[in-house]
Protein backbone atom coordinates (compact mmCIF):
# COMPACT_ATOMS: atom_id res chain seq x y z
CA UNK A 1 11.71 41.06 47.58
CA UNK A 2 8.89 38.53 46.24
CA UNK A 3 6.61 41.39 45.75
CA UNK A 4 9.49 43.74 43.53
CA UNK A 5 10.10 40.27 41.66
CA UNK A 6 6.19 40.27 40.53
CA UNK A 7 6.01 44.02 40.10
CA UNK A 8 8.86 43.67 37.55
CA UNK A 9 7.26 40.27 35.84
CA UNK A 10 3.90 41.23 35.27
CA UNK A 11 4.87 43.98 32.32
CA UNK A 12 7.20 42.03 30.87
CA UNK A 13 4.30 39.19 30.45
CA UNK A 14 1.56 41.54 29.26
CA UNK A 15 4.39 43.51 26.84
CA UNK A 16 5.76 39.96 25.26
CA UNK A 17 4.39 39.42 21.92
CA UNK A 18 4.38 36.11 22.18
CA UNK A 19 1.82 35.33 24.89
CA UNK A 20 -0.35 38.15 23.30
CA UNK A 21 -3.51 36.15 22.72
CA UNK A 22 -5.06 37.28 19.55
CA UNK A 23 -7.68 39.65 19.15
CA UNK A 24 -9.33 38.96 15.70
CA UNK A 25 -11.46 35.62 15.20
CA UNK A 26 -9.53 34.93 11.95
CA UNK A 27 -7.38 31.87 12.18
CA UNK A 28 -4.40 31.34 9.43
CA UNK A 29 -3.82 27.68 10.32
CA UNK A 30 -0.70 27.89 10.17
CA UNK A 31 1.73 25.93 12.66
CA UNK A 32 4.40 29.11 12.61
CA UNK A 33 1.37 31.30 13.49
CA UNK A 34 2.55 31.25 17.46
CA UNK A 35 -0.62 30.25 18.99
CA UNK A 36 -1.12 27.83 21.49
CA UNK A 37 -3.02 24.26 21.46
CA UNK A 38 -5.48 25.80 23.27
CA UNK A 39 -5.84 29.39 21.41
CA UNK A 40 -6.15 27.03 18.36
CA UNK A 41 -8.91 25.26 19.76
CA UNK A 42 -10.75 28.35 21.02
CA UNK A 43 -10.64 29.96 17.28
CA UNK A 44 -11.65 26.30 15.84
CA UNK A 45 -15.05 26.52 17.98
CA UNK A 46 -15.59 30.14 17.30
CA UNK A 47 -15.35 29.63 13.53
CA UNK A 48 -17.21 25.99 13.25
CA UNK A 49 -19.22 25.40 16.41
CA UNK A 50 -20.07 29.16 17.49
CA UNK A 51 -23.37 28.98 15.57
CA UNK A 52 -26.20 26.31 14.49
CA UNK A 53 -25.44 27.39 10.75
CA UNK A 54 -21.47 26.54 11.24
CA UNK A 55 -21.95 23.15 12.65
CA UNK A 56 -24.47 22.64 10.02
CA UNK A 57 -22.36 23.31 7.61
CA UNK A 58 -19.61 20.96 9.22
CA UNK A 59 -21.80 18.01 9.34
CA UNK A 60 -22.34 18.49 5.85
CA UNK A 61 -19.10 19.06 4.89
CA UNK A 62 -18.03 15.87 6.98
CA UNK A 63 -20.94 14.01 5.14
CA UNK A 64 -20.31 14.83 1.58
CA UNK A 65 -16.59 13.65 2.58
CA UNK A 66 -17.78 10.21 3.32
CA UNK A 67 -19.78 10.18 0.74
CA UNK A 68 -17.20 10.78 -1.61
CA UNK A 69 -14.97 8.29 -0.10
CA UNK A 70 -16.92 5.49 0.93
CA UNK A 71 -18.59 5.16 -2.97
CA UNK A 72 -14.96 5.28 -4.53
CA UNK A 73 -14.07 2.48 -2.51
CA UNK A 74 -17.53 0.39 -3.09
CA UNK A 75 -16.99 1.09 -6.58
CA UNK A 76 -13.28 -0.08 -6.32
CA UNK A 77 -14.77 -3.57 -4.85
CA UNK A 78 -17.42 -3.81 -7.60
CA UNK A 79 -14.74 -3.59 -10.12
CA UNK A 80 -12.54 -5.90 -8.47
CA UNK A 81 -15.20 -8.64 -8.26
CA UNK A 82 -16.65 -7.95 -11.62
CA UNK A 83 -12.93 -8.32 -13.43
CA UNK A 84 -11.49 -10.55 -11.11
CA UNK A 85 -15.04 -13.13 -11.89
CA UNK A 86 -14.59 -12.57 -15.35
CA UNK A 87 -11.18 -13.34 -15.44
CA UNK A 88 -11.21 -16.58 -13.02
CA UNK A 89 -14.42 -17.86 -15.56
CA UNK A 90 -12.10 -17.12 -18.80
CA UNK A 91 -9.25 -18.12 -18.03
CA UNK A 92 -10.10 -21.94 -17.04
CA UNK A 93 -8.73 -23.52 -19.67
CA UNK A 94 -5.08 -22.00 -18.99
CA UNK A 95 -5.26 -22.89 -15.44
CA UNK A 96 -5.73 -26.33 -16.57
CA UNK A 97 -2.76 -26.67 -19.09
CA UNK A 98 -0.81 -25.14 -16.70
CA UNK A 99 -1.60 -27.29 -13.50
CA UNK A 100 -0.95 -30.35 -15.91
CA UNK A 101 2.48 -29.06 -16.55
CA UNK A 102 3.39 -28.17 -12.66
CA UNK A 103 1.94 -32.06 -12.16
CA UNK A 104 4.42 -33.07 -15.00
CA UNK A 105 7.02 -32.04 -13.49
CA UNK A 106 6.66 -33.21 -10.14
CA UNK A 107 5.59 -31.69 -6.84
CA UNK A 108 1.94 -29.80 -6.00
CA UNK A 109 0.12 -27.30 -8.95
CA UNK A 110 -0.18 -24.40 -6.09
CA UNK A 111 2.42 -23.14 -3.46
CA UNK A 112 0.64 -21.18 -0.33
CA UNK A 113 2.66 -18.55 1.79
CA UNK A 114 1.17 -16.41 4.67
CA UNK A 115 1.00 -12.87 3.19
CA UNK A 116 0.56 -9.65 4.77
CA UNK A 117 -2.54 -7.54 4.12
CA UNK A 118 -4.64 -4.01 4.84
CA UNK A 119 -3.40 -3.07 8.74
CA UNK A 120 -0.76 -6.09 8.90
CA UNK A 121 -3.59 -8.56 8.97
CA UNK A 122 -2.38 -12.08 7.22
CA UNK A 123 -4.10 -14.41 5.07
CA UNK A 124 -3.64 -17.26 2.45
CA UNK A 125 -1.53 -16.27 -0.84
CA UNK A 126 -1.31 -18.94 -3.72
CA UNK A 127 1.15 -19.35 -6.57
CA UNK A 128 1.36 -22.09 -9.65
CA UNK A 129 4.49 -23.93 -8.13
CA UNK A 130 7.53 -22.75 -10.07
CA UNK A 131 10.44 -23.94 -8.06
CA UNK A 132 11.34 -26.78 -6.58
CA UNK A 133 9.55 -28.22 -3.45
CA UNK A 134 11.92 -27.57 -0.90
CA UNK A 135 12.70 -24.09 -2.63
CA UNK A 136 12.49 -22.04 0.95
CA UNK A 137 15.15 -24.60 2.87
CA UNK A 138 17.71 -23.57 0.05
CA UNK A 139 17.14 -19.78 0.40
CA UNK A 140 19.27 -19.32 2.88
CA UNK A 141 22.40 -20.95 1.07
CA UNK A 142 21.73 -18.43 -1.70
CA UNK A 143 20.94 -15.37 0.39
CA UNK A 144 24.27 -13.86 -0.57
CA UNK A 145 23.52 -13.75 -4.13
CA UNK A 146 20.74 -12.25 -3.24
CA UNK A 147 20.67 -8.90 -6.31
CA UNK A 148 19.00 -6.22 -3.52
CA UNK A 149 21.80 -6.95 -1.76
CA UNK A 150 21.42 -6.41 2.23
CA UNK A 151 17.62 -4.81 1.62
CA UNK A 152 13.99 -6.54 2.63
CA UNK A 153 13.32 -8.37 -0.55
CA UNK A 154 15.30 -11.31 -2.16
CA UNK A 155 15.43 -11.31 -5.69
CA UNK A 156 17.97 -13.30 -8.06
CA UNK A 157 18.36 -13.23 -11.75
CA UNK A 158 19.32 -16.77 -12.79
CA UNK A 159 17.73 -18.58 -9.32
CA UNK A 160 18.77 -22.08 -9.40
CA UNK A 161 15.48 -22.94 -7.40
CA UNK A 162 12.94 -22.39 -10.45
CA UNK A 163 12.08 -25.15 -12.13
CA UNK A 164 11.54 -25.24 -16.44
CA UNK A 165 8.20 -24.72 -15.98
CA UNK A 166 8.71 -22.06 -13.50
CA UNK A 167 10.89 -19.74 -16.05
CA UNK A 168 8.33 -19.87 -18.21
CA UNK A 169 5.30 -18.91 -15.72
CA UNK A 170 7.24 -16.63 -14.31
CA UNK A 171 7.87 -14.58 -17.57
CA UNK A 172 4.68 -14.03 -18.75
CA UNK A 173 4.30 -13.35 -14.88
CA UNK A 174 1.30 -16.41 -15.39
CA UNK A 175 2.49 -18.04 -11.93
CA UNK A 176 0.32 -14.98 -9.84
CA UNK A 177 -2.70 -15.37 -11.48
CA UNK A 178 -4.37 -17.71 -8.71
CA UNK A 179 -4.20 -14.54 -6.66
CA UNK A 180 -7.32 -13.64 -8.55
CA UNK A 181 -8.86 -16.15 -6.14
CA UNK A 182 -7.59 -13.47 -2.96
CA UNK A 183 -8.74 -10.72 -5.65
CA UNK A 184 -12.25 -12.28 -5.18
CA UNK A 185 -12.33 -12.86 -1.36
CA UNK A 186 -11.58 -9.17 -0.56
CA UNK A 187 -8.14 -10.15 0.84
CA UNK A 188 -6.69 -8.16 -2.10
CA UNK A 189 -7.64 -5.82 -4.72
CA UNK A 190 -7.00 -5.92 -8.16
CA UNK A 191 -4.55 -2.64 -7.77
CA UNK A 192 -2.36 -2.14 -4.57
CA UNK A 193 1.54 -2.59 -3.26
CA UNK A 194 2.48 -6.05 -3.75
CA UNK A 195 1.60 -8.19 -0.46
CA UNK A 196 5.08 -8.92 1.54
CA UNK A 197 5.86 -11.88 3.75
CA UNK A 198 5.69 -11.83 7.78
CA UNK A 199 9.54 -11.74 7.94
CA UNK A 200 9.54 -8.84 5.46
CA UNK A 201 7.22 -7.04 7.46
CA UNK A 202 9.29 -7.53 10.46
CA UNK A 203 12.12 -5.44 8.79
CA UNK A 204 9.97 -2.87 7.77
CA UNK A 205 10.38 1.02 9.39
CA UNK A 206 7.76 2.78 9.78
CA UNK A 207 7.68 4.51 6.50
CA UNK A 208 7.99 1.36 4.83
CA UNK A 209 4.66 0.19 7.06
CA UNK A 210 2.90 2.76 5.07
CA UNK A 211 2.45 -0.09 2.48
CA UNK A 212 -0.11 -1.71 4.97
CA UNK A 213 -2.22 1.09 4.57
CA UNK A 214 -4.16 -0.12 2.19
CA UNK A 215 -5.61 -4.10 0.15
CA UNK A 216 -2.33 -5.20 -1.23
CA UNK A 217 -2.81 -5.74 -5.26
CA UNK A 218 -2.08 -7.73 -8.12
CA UNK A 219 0.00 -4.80 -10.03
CA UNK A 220 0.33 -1.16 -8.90
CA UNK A 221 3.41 1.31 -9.92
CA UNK A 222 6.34 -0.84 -10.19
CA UNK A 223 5.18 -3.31 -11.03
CA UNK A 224 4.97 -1.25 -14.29
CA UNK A 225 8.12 0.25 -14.17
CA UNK A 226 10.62 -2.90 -13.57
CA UNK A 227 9.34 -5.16 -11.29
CA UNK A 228 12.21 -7.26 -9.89
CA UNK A 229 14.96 -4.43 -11.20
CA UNK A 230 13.46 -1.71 -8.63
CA UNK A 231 15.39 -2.21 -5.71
CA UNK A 232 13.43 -2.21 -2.28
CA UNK A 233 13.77 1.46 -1.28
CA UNK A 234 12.41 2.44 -4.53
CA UNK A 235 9.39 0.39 -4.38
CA UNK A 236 8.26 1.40 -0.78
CA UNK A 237 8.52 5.08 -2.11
CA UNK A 238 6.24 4.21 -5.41
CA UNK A 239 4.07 2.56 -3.19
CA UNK A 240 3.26 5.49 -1.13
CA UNK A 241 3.06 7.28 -3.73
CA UNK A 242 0.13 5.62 -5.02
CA UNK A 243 -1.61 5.23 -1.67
CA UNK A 244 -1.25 9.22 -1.80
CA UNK A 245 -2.69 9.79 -5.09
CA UNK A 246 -4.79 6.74 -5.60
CA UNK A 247 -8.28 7.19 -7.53
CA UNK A 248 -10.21 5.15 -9.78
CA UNK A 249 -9.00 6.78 -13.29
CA UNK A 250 -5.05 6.16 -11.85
CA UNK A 251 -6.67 2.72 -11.05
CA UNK A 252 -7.87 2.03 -14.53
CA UNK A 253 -4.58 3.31 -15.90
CA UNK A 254 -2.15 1.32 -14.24
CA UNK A 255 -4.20 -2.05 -15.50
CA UNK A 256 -4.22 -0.90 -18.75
CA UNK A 257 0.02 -0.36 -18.51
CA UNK A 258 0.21 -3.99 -16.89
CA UNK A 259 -0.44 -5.67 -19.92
CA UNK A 260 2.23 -3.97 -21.75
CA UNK A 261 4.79 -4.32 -18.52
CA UNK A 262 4.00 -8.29 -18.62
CA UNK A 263 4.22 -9.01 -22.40
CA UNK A 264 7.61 -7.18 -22.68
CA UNK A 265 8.76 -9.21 -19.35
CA UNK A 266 11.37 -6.59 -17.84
CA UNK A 267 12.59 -7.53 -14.33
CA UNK A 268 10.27 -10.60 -14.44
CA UNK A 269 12.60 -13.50 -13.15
């Protein structure tokens, strides 16, 4: 009876189209193509590694990728430093008027958080001061009013915890600008998705963790396009979308929109 049972299987195994292994060394790449892991692998070697000339021509294929990649990204840095040095040299002067004021009206000139970075790795993120000091113990009797409602981020129009001073740094959006100092340590990048907190991070899902794929930033597409009005949701998706088309010239471009975005002020609160 075991022996009819085989007769009849064999045929219908050789006759099945589907576990016909192909005959032609052309491979479509396709997922729906039917092939196997395996049969995949076997037409991968016969088409790259079958010959000294193919794997040649991998290896410089794989180089000229690198290449490519690795100098965008040094010249990304050299940018960053160049700018960011620049800036930090230039802009002396307002730091100082501004630290006087914070010292005016009461309290420390910086605030320092734990932010989270490239890969989730944290690190040091400064701020001019522009609420009160104990600004974090009251966030939780406020959370309700919070205008993303039940999302990651807490944002609030008219936030009883910012200080005179505070409204007016936080306008012109001057209150971020010591984060040219994380610009110039490499713990940021002058172009990026905004760097969130620990417990932000904690909420994330795993498309939203696409956000640690690369240096946080100082301004990237949002940032742009409302700032604080752009509910969470909205931002994670803008935020892939630039770590999907990201190159120097979209770089370049979304500095030169930031200027505009932060004299007009929209969502900046």
């Amino acid at each position: 009876m075991a022996g009819e049972f085989e007769t009849l299987k064999a045929p219908c195994h050789r006759t099945n189209p589907e576990h016909r292994r192909p005959q032609t060394a052309s491979w479509s790449g396709s997922a729906d193509s039917g092939y196997s892991r395996v049969e995949l692998s076997e037409q991968l070697h016969r088409r790259y590694g079958s010959s000294r000339a193919s794997r040649l021509r991998l290896h410089y294929k794989r180089c000229v990728w690198l290449l490519v990649v690795g100098g965008a990204k040094c010249l990304k840095r050299f940018l960053d430093v160049t700018i960011t040095a620049a800036l930090l040299i230039a802009l002396v002067p307002l730091f100082a008027v501004i630290s006087l004021a914070i010292k005016l009206s009461g309290g420390s000139v910086l605030f320092w958080q734990t932010r989270v970075g490239l890969w989730g790795r944290e690190f040091p993120f400064p701020k001019f001061r522009s609420m009160v000091p104990n600004a974090e113990a009251l966030k939780e009797k406020i959370r309700a009013q919070n205008q993303h409602g039940t999302s990651v981020t807490f944002k609030m129009r008219n936030d009883p915890r910012v200080t005179w001073i505070g409204r007016i740094l936080r306008r012109w959006s001057l209150d971020e600008l010591p984060q040219l100092w994380c610009v110039l340590r490499g713990d940021m990048s002058l172009v990026g998705p905004r760097p969130p907190v620990p417990g932000e991070v904690a909420r994330y899902t795993l498309r939203d963790r696409r956000r640690l794929d690369v240096k946080p930033g100082l301004t990237c597409i949002w940032q742009v396009s409302g700032r604080g009005d752009i509910a969470f949701a909205e931002q994670a998706e803008l935020d892939i979308r630039y770590i999907e088309s990201q190159s120097l010239l979209f770089d370049l471009a979304l500095l030169a929109q930031t200027v505009p975005a932060v004299l007009l002020g929209k969502g900046a609160y």
